[in-house]
Protein backbone atom coordinates (compact mmCIF):
# COMPACT_ATOMS: atom_id res chain seq x y z
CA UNK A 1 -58.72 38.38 -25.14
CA UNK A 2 -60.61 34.78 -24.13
CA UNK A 3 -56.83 33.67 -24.88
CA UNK A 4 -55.17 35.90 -22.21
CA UNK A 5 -58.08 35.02 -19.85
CA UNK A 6 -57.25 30.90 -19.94
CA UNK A 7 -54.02 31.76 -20.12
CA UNK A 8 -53.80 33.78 -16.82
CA UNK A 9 -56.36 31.42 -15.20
CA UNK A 10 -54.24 28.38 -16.06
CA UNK A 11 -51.13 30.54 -13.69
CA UNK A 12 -53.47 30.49 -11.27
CA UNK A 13 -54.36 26.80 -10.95
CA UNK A 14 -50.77 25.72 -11.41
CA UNK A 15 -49.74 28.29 -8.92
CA UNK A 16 -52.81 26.92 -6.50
CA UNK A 17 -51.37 23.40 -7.17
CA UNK A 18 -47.72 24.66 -6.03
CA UNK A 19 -49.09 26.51 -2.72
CA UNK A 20 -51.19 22.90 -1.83
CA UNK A 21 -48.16 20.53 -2.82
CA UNK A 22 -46.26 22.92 -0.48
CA UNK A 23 -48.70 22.80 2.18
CA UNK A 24 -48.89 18.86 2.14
CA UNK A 25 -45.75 18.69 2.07
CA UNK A 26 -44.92 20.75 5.44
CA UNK A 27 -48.21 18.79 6.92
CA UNK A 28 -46.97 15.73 5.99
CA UNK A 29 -43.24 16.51 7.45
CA UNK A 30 -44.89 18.02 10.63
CA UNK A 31 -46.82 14.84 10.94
CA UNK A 32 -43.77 12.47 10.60
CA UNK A 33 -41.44 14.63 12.79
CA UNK A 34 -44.26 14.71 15.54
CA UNK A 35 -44.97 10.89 15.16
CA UNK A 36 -40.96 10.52 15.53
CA UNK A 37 -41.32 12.29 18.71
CA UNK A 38 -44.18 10.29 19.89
CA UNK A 39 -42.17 7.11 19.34
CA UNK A 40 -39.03 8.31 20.50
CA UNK A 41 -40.56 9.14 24.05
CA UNK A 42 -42.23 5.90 23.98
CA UNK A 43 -39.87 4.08 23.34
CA UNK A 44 -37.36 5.91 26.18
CA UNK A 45 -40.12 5.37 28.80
CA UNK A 46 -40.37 1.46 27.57
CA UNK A 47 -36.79 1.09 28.09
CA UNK A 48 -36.60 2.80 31.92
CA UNK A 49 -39.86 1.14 32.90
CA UNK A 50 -37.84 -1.83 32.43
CA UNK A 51 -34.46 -1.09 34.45
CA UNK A 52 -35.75 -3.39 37.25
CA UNK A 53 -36.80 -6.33 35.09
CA UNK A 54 -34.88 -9.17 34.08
CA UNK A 55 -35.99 -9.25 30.51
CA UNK A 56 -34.44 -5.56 30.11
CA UNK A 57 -35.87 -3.78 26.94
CA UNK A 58 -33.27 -1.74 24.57
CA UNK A 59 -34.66 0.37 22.21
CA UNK A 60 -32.80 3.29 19.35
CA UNK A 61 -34.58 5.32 16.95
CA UNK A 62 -32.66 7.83 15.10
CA UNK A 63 -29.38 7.60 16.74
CA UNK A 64 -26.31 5.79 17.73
CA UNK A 65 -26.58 3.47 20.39
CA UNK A 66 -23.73 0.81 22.18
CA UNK A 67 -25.37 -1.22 24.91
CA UNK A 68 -23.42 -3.23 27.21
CA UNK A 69 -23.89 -5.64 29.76
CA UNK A 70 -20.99 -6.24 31.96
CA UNK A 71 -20.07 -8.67 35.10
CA UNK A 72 -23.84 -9.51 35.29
CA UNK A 73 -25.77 -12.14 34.76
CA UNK A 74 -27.82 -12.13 31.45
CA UNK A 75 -30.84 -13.67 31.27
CA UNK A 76 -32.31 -12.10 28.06
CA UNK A 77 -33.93 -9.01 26.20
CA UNK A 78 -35.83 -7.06 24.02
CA UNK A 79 -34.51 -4.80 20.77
CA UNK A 80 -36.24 -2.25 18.86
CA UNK A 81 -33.85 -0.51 16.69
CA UNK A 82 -35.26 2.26 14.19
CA UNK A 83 -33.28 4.14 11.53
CA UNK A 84 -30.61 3.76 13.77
CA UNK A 85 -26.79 1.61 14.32
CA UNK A 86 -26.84 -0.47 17.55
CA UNK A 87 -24.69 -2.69 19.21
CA UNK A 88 -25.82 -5.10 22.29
CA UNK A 89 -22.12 -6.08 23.58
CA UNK A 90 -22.13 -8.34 25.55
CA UNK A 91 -18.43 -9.58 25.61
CA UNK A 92 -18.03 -9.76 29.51
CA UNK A 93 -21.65 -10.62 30.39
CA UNK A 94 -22.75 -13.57 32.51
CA UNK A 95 -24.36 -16.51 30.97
CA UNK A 96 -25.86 -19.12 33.44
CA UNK A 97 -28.64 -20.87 30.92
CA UNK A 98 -29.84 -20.59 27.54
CA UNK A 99 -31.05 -16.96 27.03
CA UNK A 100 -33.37 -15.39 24.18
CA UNK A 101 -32.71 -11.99 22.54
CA UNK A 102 -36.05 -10.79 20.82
CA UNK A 103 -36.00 -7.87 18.31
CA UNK A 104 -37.42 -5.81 15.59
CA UNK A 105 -35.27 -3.52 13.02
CA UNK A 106 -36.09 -1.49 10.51
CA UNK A 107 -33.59 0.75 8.23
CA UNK A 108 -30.62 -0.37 10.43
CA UNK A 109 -27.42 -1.89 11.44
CA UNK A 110 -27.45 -4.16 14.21
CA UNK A 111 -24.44 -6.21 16.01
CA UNK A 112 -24.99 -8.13 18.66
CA UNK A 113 -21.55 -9.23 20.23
CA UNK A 114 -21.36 -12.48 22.61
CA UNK A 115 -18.52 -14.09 24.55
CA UNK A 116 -16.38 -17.05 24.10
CA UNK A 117 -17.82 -20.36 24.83
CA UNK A 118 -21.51 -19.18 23.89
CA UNK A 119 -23.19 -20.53 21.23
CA UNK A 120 -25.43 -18.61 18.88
CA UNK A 121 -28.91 -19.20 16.82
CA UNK A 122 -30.89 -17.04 14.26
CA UNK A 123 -34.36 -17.24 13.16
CA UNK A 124 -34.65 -14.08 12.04
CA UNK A 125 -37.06 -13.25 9.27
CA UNK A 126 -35.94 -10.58 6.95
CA UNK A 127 -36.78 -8.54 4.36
CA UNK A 128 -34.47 -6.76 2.42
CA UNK A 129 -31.92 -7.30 4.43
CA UNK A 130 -28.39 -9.24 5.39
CA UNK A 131 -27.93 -11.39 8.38
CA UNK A 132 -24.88 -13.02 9.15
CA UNK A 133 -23.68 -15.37 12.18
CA UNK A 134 -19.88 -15.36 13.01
CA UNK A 135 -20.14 -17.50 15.67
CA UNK A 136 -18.64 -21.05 15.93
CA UNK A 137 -20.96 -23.08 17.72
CA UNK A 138 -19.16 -25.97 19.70
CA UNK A 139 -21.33 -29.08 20.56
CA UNK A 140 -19.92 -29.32 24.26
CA UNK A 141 -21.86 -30.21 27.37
CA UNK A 142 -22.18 -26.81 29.70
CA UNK A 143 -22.23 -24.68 26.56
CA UNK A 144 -25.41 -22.06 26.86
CA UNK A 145 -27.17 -21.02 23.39
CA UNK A 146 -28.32 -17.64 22.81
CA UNK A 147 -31.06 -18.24 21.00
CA UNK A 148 -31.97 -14.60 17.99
CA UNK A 149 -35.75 -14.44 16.86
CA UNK A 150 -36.75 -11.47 14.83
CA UNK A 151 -37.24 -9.60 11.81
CA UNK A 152 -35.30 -7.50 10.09
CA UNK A 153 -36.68 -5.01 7.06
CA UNK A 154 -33.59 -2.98 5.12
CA UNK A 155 -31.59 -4.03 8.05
CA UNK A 156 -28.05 -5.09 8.58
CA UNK A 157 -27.61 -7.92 11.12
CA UNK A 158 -24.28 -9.47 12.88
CA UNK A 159 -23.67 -11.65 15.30
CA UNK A 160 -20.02 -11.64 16.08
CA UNK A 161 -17.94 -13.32 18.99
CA UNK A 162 -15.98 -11.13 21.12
CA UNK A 163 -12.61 -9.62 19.88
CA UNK A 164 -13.49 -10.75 16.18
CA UNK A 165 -12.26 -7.65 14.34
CA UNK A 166 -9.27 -6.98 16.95
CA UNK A 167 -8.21 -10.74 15.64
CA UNK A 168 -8.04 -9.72 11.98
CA UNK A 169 -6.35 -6.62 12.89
CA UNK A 170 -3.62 -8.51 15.17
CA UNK A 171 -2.84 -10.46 12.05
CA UNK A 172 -2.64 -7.44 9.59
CA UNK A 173 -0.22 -6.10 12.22
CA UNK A 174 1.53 -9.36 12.23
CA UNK A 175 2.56 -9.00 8.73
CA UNK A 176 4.10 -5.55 9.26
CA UNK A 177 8.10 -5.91 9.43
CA UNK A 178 9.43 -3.43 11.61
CA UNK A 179 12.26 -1.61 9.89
CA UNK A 180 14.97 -2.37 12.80
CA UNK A 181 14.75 -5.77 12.58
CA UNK A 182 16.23 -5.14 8.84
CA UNK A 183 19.28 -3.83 10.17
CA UNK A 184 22.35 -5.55 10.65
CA UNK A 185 23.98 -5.76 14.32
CA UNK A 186 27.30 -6.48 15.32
CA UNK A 187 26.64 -10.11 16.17
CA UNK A 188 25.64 -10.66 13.27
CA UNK A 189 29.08 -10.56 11.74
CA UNK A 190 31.36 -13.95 12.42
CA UNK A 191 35.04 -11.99 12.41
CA UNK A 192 36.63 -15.63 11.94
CA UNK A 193 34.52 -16.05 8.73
CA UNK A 194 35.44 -12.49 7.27
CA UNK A 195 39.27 -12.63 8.43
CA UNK A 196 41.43 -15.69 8.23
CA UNK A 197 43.81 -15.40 11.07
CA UNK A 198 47.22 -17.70 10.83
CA UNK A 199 49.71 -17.68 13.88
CA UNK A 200 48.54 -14.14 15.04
CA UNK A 201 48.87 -12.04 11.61
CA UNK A 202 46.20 -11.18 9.26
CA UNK A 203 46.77 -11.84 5.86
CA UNK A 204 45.20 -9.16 3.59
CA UNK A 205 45.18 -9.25 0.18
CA UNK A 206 44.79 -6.35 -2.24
CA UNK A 207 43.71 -5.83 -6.04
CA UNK A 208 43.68 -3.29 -8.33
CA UNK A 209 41.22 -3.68 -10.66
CA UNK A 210 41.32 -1.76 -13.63
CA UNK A 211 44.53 0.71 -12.58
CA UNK A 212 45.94 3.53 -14.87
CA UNK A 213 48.59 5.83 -14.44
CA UNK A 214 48.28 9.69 -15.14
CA UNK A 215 50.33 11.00 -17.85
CA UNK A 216 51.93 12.96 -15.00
CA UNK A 217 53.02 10.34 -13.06
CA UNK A 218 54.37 8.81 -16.53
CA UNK A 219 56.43 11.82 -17.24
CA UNK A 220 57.85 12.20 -13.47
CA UNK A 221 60.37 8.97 -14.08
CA UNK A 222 61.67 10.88 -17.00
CA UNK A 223 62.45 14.05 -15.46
CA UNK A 224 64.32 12.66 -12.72
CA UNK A 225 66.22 10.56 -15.62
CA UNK A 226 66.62 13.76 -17.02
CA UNK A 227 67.88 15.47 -14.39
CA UNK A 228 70.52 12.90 -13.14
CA UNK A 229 71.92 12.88 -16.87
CA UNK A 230 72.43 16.79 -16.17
CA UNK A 231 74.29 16.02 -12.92
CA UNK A 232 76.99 13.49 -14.53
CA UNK A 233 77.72 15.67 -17.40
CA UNK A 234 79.04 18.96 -15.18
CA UNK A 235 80.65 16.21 -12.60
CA UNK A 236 82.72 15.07 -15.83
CA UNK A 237 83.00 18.67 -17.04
CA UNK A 238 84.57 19.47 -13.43
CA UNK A 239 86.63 16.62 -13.75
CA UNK A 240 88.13 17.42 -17.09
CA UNK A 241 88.77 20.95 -16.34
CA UNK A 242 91.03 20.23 -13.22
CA UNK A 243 92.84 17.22 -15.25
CA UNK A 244 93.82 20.61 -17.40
CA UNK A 245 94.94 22.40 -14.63
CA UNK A 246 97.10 20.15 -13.36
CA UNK A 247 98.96 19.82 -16.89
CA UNK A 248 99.15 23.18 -17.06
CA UNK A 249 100.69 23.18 -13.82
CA UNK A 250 103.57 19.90 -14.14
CA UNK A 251 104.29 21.65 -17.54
CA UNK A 252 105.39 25.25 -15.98
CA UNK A 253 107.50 23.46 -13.49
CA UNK A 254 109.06 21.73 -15.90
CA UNK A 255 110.51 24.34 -17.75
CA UNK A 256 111.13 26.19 -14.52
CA UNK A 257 113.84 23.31 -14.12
């Protein structure tokens, strides 16, 4: 009996310690989705308050994001980026002086695209993470620097010039050989090669390789031999028989006489 009593006491705590990890569990994801929405909305109202400025501040958490500046003049700005993939293009910005790009990311993928004849430089402390710079820098007077600082935690980072992966595509495509340009045309065919022409005629010459005759054509020669043979002997038959006529015939009138 003290048996079934621990035994049905023991349900009881393990089945208390279920119904509290539960609980702390739905606390703990009401508390993360609400301090998601917190930051969220901050950091929307961070990025409008800034519309006006010239530092602009971009900021993702959660999402999918493509910024891009275009036929205007950049003079820097901020990047948050949260659980989230963003891209700052700016391929067909304006660059009239060195410019600084300042940004945090955490938990995501971040490419930052620039135009031609733009320079590029990280310092960019990371942690966990990959950071890569595609650009060529050129050491030419009039050439701005954009100039990276940040850090990055489980974060993918790229800076790439503009058009870099249309580039690698154009020269996949280039290796591509269309299937009309592997079929002969008509001028590709020199007649005076293939046919050699003398005074107007064509000379054409013709083999046969490996001929055999049928065993009826063999036998047709034959039967006409055969058949000719046939003829002669009833033309000499005819012939004979009216050389004995005629006897017959000087004979009677002979005797007639």
């Amino acid at each position: 009996m003290r048996e079934l009593e621990d035994n049905t006491m023991a349900k009881k705590h393990g089945l208390a310690k279920v119904v509290l990890g539960v609980g702390a569990a739905a606390v703990a994801g009401k508390v993360a989705f609400d301090k998601f929405k917190q930051t969220k909305e901050r950091f929307a109202k961070e990025e409008n308050d800034s519309f006006d400025d010239e530092i602009r501040k971009y900021n993702a958490i959660g999402e999918k994001k493509v910024i891009e500046v275009e036929d205007e003049v950049f003079a820097g700005c901020e990047l948050k980026a949260v659980a989230s993939k963003t891209v700052l293009d700016l391929g067909l910005a304006v660059f009239e002086k060195d410019v600084y790009i300042n940004f945090s990311s955490n938990a995501s993928s971040v490419t930052i695209i620039l135009p031609e004849g733009v320079n590029a430089t990280c310092d960019i402390s990371r942690k966990i993470a990959g950071v890569k710079n595609l650009v060529d820098n050129v050491d030419e007077e009039g050439i701005h620097t954009v100039y990276i600082i940040g850090k990055a935690v489980c974060s993918n980072v790229e800076v790439i010039p503009v058009n870099f992966y249309v580039d690698e595509e154009d020269e996949e495509d280039s290796d591509f050989v269309d299937e009309d340009d592997c079929l002969a045309s008509d001028d590709d065919f020199d007649d005076d090669v293939i046919f050699d022409e003398k005074d107007g005629d064509v000379e054409v010459e013709v083999k046969v390789i490996n001929g055999k005759v049928s065993d009826n054509e063999q036998k047709k020669p034959e039967a006409s031999e055969t058949n000719t043979d046939k003829e002669e002997a009833e033309e000499t038959e005819k012939e004979e028989a009216a050389d004995d006529d005629t006897e017959e015939t000087e004979t009677i009138d002979i005797e007639e006489v």
